[in-house]
Protein backbone atom coordinates (compact mmCIF):
# COMPACT_ATOMS: atom_id res chain seq x y z
CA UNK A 1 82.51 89.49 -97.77
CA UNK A 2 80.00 86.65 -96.77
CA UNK A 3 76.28 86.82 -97.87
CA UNK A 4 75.10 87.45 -94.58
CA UNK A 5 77.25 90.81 -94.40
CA UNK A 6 75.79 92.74 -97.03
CA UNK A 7 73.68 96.01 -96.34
CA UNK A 8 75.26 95.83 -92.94
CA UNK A 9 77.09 99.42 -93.53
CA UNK A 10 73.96 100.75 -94.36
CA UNK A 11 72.71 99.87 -91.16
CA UNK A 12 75.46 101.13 -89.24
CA UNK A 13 75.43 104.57 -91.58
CA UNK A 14 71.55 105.00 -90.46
CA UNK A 15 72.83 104.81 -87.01
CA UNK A 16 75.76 106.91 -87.03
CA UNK A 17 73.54 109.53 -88.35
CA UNK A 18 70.43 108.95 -86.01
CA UNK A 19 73.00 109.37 -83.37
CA UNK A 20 74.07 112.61 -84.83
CA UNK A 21 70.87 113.99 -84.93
CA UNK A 22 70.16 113.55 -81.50
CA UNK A 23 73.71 114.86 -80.58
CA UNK A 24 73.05 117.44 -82.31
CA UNK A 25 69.14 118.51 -80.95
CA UNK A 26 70.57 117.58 -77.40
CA UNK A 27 73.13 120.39 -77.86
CA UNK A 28 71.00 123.18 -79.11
CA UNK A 29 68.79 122.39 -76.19
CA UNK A 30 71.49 122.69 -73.89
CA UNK A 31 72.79 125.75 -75.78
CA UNK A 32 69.20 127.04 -75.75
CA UNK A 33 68.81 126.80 -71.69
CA UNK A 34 72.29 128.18 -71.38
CA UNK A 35 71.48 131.45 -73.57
CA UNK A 36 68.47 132.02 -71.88
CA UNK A 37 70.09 132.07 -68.09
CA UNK A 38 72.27 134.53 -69.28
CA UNK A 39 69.37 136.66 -71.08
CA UNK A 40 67.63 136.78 -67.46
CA UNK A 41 70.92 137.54 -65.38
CA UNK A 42 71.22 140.22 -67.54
CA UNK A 43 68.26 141.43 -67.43
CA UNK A 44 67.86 140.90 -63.57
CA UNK A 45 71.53 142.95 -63.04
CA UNK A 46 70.68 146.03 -65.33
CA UNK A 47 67.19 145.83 -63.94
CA UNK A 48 68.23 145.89 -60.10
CA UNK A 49 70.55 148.68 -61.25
CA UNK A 50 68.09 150.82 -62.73
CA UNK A 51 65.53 150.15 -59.85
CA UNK A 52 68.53 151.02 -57.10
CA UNK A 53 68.94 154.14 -58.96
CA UNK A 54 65.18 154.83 -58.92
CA UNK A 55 64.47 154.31 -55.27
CA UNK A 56 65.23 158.05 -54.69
CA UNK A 57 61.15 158.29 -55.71
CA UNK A 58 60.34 155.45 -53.41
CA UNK A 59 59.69 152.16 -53.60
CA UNK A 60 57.12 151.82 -55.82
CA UNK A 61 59.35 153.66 -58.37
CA UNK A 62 62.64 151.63 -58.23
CA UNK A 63 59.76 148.26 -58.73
CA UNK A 64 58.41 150.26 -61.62
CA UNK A 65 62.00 150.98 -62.64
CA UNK A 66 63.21 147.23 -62.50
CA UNK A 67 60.01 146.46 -64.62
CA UNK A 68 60.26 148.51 -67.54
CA UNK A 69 64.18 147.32 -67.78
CA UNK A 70 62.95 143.46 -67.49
CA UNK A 71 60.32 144.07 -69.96
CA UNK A 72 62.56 145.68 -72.65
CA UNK A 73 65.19 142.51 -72.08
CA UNK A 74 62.02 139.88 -72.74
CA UNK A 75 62.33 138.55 -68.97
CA UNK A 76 59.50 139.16 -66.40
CA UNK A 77 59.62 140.18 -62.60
CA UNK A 78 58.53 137.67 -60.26
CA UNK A 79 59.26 139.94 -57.27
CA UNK A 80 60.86 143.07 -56.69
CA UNK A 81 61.58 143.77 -52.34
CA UNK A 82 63.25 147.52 -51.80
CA UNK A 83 65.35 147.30 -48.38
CA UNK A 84 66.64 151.06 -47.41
CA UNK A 85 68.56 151.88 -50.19
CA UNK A 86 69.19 148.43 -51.74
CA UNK A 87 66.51 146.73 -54.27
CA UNK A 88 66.35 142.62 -54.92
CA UNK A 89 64.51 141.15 -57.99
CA UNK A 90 63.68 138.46 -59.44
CA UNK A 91 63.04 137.43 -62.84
CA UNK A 92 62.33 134.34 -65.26
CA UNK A 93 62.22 133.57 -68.44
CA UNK A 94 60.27 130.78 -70.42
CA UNK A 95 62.47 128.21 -72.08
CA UNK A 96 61.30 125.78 -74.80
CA UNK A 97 63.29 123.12 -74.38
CA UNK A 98 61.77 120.47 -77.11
CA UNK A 99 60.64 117.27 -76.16
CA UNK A 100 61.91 117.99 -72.72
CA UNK A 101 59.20 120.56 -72.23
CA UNK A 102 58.79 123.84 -70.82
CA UNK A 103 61.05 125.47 -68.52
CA UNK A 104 61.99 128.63 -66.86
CA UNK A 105 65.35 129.98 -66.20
CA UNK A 106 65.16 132.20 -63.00
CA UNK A 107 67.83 135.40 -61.25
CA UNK A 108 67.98 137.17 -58.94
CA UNK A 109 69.74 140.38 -58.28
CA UNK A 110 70.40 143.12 -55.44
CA UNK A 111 71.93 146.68 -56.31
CA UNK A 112 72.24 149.38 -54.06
CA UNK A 113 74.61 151.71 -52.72
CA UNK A 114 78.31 150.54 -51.33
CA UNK A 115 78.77 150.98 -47.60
């Protein structure tokens, strides 16, 4: 080894392990957005299901339905639109995505009787 080599695997170990670390918070950011679209599909599915199942009350009812589901699963409705028998919703859910900022993951979802 030549005298201008030396301490240059500690250099390249502080690298390799910066790198890792932003691997790493890249993928829990990733994972993090990922989790939450599937928290607010969820919740925008059950929700349009309970709301469809509601609209026997009227409209206001299936909306008030679709709520209290969305609530209880953390997401909140943006807009709930009865049609007949069938009910669309729409929900989002704040995602802190780091030093990438704020986001929200949005769904939507329509229930209602099969023709």
């Amino acid at each position: 080894m030549s005298e201008g080599d030396r301490g240059s695997a500690s250099v390249i170990g502080a690298f390799v392990v910066l790198s890792l670390v932003v691997v790493t918070a890249t993928v829990m950011w990733v994972g993090a957005a990922v989790a939450a679209r599937h928290r607010v599909q969820a919740a925008a599915d059950l929700a349009a299901l309970a709301g469809a199942a509601a609209l026997v009350e009227g409209d206001a009812a299936g909306c008030a339905a679709a709520r209290v589901v969305g609530d209880r699963m953390g997401a909140v409705l943006a807009t709930c639109a009865a049609e007949g028998w069938d009910l669309e919703v729409r929900f989002r859910v704040t995602v802190r995505l780091g030093r990438f900022g704020v986001r929200e993951a949005v769904a939507v979802s329509r229930a209602g009787p099969v023709e």
